[in-house]
PDB file of N, CA and C in Angstrom:
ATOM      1  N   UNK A   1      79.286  -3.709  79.142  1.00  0.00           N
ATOM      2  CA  UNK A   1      77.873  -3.469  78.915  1.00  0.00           C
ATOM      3  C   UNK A   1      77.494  -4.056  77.543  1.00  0.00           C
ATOM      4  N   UNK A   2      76.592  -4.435  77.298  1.00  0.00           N
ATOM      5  CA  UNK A   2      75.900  -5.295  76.165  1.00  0.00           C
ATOM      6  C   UNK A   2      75.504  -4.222  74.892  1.00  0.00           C
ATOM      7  N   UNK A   3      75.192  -4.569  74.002  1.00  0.00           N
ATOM      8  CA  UNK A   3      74.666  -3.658  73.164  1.00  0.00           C
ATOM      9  C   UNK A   3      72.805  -3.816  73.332  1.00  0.00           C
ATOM     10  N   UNK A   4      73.064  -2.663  73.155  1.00  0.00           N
ATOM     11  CA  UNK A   4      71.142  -1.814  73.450  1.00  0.00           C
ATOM     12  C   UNK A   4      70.110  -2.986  72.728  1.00  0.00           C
ATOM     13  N   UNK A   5      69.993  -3.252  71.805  1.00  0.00           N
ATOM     14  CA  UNK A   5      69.373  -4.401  70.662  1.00  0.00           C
ATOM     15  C   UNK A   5      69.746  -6.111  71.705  1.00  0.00           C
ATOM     16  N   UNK A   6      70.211  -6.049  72.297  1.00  0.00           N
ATOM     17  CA  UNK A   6      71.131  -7.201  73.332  1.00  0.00           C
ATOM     18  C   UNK A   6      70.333  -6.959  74.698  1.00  0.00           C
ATOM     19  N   UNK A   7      70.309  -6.147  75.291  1.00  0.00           N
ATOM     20  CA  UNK A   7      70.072  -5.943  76.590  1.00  0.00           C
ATOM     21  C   UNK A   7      68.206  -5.861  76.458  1.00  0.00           C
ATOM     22  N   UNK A   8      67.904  -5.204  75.091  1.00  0.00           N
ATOM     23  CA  UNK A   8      66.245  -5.259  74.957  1.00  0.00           C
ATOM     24  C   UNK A   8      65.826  -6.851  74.918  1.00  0.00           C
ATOM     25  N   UNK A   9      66.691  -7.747  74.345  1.00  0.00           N
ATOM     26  CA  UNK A   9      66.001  -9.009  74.418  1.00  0.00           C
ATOM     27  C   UNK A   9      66.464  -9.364  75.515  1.00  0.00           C
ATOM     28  N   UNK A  10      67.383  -9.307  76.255  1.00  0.00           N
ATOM     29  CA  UNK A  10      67.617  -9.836  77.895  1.00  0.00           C
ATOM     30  C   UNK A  10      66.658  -9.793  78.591  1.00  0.00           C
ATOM     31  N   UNK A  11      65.944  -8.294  78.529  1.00  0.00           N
ATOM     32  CA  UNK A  11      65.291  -7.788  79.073  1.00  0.00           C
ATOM     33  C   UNK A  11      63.595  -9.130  79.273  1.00  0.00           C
ATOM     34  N   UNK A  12      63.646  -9.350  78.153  1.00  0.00           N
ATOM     35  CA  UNK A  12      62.375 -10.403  78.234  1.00  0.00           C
ATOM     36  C   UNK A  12      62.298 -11.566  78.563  1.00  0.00           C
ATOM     37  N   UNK A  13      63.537 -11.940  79.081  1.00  0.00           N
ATOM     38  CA  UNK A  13      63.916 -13.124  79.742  1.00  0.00           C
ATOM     39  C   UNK A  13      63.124 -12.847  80.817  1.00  0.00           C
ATOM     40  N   UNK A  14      63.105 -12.014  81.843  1.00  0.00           N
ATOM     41  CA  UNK A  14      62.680 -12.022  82.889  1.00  0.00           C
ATOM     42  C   UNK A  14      61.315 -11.234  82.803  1.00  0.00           C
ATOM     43  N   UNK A  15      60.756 -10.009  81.960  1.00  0.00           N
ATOM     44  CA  UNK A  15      59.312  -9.575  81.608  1.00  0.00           C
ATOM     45  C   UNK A  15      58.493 -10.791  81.603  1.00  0.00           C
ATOM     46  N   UNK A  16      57.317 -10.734  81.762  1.00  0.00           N
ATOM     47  CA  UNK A  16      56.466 -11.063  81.976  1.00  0.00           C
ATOM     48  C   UNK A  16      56.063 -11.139  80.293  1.00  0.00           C
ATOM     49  N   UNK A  17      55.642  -9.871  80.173  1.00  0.00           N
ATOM     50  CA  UNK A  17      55.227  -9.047  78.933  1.00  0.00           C
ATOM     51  C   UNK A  17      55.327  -7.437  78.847  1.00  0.00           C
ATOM     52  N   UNK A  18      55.774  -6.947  77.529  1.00  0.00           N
ATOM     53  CA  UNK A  18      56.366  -5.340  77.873  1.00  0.00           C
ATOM     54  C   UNK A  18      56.205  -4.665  76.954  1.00  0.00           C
ATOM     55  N   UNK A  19      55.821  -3.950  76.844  1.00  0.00           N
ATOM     56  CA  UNK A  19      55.700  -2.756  75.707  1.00  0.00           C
ATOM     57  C   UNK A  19      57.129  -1.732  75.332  1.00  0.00           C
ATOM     58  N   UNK A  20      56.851  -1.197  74.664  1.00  0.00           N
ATOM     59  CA  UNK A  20      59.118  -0.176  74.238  1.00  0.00           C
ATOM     60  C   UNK A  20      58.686   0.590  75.057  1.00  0.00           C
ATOM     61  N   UNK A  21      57.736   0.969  75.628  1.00  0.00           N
ATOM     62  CA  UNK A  21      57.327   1.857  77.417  1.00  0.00           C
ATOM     63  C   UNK A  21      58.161   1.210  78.412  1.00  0.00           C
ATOM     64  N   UNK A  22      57.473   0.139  78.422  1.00  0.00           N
ATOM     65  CA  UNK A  22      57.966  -0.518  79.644  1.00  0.00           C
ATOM     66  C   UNK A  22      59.790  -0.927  79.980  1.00  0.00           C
ATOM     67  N   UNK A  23      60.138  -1.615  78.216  1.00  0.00           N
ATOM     68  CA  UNK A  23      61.473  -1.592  78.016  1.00  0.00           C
ATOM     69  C   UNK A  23      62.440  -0.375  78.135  1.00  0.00           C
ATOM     70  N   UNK A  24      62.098   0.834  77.973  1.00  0.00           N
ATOM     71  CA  UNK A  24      62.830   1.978  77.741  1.00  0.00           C
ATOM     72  C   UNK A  24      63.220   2.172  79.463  1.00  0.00           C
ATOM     73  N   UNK A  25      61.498   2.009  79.824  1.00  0.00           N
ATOM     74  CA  UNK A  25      62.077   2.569  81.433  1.00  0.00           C
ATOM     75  C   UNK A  25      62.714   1.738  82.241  1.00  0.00           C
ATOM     76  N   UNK A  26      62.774   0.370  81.713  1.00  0.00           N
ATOM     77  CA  UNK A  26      63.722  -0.748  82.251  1.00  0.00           C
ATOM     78  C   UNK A  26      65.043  -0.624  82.021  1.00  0.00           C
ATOM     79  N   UNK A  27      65.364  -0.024  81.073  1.00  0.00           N
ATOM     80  CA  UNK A  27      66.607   0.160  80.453  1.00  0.00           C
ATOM     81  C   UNK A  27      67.293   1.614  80.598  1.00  0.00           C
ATOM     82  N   UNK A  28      66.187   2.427  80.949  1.00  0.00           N
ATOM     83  CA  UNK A  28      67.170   3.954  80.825  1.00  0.00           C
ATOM     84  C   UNK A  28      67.892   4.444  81.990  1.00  0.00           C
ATOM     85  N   UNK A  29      68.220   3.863  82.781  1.00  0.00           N
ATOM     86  CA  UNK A  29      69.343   3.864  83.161  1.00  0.00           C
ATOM     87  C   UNK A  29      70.893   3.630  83.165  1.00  0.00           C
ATOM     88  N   UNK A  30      70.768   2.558  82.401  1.00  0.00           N
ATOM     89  CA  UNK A  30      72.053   2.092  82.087  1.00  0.00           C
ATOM     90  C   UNK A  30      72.156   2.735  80.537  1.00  0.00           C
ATOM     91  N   UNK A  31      70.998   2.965  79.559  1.00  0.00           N
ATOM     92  CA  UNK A  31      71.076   3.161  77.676  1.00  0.00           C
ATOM     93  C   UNK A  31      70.868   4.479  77.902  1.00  0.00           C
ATOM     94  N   UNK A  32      70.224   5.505  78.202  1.00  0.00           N
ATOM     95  CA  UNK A  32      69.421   6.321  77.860  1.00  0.00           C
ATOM     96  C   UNK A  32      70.509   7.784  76.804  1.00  0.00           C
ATOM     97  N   UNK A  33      71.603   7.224  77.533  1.00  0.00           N
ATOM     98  CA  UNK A  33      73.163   8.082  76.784  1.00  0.00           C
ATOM     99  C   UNK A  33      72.893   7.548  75.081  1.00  0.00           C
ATOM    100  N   UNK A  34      72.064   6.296  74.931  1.00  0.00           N
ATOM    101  CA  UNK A  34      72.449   6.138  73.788  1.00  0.00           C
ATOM    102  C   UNK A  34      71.768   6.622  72.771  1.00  0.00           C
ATOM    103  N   UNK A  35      72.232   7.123  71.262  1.00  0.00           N
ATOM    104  CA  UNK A  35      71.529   7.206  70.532  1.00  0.00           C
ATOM    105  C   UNK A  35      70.572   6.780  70.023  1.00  0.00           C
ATOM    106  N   UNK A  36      70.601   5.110  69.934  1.00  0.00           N
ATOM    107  CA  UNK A  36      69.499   4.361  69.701  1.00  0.00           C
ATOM    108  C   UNK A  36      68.244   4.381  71.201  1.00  0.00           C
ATOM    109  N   UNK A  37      68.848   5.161  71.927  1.00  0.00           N
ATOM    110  CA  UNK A  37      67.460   5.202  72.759  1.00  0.00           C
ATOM    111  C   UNK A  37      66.258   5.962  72.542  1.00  0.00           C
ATOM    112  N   UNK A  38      65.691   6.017  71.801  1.00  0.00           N
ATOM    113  CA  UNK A  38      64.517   6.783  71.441  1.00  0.00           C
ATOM    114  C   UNK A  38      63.405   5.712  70.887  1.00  0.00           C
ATOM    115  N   UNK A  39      62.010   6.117  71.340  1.00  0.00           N
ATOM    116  CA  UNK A  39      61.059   5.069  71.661  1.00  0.00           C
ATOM    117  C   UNK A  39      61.079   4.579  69.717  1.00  0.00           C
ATOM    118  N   UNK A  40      61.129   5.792  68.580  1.00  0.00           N
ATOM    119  CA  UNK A  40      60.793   5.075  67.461  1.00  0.00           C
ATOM    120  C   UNK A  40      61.922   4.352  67.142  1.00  0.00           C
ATOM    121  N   UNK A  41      63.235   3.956  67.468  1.00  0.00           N
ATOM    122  CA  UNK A  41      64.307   3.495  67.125  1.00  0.00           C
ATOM    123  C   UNK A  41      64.097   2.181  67.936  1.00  0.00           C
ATOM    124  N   UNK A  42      63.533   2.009  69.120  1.00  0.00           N
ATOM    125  CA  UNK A  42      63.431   0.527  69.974  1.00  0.00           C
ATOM    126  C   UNK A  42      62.015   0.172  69.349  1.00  0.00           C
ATOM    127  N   UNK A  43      61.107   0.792  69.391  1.00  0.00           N
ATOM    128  CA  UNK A  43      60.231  -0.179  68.859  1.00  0.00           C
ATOM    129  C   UNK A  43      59.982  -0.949  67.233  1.00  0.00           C
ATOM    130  N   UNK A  44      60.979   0.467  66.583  1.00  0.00           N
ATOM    131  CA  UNK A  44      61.443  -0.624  65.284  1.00  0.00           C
ATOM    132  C   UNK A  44      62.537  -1.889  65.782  1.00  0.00           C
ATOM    133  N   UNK A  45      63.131  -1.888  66.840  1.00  0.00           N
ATOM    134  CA  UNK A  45      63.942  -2.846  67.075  1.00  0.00           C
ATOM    135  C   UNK A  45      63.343  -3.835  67.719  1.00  0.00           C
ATOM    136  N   UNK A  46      62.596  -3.780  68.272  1.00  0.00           N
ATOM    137  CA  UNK A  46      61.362  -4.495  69.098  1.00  0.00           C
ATOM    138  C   UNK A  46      60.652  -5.419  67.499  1.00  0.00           C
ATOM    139  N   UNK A  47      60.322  -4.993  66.966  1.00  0.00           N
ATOM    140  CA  UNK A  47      59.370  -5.452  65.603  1.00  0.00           C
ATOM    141  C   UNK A  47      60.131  -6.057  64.961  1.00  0.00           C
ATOM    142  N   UNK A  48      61.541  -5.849  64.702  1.00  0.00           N
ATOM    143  CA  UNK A  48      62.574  -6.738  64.449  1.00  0.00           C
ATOM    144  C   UNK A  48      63.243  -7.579  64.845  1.00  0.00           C
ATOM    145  N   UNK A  49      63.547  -7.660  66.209  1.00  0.00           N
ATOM    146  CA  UNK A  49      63.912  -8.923  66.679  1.00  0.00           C
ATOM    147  C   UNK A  49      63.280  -9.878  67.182  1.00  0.00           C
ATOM    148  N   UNK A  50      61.837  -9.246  67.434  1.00  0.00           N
ATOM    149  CA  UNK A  50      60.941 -10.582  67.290  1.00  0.00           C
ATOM    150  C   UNK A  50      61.180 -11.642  66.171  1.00  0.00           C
ATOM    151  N   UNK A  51      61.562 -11.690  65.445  1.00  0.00           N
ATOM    152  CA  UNK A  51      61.677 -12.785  64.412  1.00  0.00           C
ATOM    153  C   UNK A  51      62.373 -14.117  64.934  1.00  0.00           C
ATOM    154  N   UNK A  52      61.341 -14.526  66.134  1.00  0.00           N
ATOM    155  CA  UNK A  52      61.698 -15.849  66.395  1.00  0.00           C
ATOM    156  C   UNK A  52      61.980 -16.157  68.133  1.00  0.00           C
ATOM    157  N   UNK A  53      62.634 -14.698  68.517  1.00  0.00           N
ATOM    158  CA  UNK A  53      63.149 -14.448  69.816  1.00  0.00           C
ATOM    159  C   UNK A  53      62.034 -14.050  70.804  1.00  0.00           C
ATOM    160  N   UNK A  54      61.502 -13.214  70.031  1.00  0.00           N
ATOM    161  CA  UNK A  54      60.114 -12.318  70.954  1.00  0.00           C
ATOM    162  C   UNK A  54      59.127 -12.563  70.050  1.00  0.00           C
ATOM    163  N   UNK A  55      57.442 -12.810  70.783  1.00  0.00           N
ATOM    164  CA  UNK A  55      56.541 -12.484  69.893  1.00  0.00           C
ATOM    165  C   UNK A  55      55.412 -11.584  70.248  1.00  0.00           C
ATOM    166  N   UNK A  56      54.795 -11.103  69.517  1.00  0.00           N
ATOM    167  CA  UNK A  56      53.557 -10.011  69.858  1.00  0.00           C
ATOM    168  C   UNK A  56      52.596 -10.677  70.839  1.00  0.00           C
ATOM    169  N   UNK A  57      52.300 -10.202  71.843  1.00  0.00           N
ATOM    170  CA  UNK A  57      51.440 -10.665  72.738  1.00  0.00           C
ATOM    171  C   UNK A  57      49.665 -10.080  72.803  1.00  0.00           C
ATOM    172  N   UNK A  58      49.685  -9.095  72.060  1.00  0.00           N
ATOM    173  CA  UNK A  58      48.306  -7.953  72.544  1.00  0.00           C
ATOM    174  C   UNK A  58      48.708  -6.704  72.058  1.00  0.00           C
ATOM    175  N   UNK A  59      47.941  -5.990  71.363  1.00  0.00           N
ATOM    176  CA  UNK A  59      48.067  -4.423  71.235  1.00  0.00           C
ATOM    177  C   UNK A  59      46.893  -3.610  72.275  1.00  0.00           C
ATOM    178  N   UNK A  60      47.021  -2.563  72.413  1.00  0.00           N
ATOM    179  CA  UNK A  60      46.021  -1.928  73.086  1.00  0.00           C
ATOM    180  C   UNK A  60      46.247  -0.369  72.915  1.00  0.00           C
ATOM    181  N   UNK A  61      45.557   0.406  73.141  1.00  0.00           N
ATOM    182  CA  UNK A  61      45.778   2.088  72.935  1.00  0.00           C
ATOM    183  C   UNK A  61      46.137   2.087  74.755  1.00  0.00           C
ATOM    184  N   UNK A  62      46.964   3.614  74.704  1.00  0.00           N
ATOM    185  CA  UNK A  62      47.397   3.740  76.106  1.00  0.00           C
ATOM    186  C   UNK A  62      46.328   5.068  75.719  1.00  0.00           C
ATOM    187  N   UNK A  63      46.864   5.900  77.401  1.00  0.00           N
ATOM    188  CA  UNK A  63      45.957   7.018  77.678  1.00  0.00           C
ATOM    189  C   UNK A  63      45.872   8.027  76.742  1.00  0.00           C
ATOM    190  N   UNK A  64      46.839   8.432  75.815  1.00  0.00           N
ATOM    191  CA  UNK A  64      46.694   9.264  74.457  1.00  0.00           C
ATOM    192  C   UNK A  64      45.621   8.819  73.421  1.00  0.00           C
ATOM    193  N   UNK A  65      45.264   7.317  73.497  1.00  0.00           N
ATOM    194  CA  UNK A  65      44.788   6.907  71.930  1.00  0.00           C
ATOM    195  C   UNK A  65      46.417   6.089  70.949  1.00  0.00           C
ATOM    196  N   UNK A  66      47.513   6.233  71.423  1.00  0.00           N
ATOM    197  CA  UNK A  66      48.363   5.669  70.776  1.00  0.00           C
ATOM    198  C   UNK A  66      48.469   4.407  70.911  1.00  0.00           C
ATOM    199  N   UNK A  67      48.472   3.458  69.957  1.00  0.00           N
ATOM    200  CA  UNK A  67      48.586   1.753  69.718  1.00  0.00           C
ATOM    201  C   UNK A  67      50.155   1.787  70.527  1.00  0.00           C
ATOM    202  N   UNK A  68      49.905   0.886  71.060  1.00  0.00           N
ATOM    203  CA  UNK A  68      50.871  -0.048  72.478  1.00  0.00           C
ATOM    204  C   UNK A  68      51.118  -1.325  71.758  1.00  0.00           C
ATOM    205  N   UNK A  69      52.440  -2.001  71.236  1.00  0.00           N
ATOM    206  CA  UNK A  69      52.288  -3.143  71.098  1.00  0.00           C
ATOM    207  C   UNK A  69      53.094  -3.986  72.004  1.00  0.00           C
ATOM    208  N   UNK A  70      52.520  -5.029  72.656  1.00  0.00           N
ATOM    209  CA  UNK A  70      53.094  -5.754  73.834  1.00  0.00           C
ATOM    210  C   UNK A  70      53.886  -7.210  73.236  1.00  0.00           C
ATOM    211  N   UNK A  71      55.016  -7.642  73.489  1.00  0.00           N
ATOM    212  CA  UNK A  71      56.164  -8.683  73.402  1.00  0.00           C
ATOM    213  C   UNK A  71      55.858  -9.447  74.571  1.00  0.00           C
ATOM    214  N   UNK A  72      56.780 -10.386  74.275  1.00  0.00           N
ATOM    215  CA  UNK A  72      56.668 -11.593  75.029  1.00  0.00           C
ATOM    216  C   UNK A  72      57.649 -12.924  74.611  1.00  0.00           C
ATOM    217  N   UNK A  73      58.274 -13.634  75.091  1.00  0.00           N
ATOM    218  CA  UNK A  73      58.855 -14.816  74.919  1.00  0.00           C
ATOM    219  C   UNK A  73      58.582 -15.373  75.997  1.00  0.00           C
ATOM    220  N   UNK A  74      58.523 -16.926  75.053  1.00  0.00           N
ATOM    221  CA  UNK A  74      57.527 -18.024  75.520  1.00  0.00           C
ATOM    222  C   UNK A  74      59.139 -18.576  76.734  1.00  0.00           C
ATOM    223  N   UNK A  75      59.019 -20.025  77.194  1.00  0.00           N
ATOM    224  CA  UNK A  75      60.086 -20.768  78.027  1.00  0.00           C
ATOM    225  C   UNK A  75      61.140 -21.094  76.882  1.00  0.00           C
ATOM    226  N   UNK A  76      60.718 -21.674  75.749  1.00  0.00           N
ATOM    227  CA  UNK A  76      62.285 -21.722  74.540  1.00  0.00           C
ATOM    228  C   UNK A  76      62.459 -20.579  74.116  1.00  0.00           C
ATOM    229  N   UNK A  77      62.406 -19.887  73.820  1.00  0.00           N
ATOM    230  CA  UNK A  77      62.620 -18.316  73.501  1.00  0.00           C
ATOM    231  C   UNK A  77      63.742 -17.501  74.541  1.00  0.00           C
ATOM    232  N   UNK A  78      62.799 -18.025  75.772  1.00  0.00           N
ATOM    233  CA  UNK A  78      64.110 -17.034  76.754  1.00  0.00           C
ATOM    234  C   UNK A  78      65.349 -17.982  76.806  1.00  0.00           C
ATOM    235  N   UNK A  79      65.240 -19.833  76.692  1.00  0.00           N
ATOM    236  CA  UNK A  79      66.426 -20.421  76.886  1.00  0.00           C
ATOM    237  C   UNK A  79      67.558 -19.945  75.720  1.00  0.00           C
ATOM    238  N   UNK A  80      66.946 -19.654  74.548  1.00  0.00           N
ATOM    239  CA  UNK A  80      67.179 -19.097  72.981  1.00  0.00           C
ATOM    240  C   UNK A  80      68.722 -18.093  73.980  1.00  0.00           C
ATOM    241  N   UNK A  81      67.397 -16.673  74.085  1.00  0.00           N
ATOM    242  CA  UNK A  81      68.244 -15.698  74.178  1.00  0.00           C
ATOM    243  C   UNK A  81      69.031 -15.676  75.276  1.00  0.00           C
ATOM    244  N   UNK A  82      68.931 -16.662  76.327  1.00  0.00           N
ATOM    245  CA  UNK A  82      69.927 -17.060  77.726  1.00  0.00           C
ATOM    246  C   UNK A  82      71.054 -17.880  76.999  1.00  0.00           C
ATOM    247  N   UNK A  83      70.860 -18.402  75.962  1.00  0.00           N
ATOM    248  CA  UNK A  83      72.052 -19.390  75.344  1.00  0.00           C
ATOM    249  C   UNK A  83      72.908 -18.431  74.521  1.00  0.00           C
ATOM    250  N   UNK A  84      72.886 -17.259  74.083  1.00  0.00           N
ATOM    251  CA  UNK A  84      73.193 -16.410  73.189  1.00  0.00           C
ATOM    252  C   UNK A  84      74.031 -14.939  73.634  1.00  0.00           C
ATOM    253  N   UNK A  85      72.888 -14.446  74.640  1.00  0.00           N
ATOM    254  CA  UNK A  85      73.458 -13.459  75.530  1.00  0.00           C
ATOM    255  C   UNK A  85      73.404 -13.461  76.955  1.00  0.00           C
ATOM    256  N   UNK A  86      74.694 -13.928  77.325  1.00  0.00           N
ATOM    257  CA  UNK A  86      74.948 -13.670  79.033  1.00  0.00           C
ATOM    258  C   UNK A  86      74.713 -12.635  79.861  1.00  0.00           C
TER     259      UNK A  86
END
């Protein structure tokens, strides 16, 4: 199994576009055992590995009023993280 920070950028290889909502519930099946699974621990990881890999696509408030920020990698971006993590 990959590491959690690993499997979140995998993850956008194939997203469309995703919010740490959308990633968590993509992922908590296989992570959710993990410590780093908690939404403020991925979306600081989310904000961090964008640096180059992922980029901000749109913010928006969800049904609370809480800011949503949405990711995205472009076609070199996912070849990036397909060249990096199998």
């Amino acid at each position: 199994m990959r590491p959690l920070n690993y499997a979140m950028l995998k993850y956008f290889t194939t997203a469309g576009e995703a919010c740490v909502d959308d990633v968590m519930t993509a992922l908590k099946g296989d992570y959710s055992s993990f410590s780093a699974f908690k939404r403020d621990k991925m979306q600081e990881a989310l904000m961090t590995e964008k640096n180059g890999l992922i980029a901000e696509s749109r913010v928006d408030l969800d049904s609370n009023g809480d800011l949503r920020v949405f990711y995205s990698a472009t076609p070199e971006q996912r070849d990036t993280i397909n060249s990096y993590i199998q």
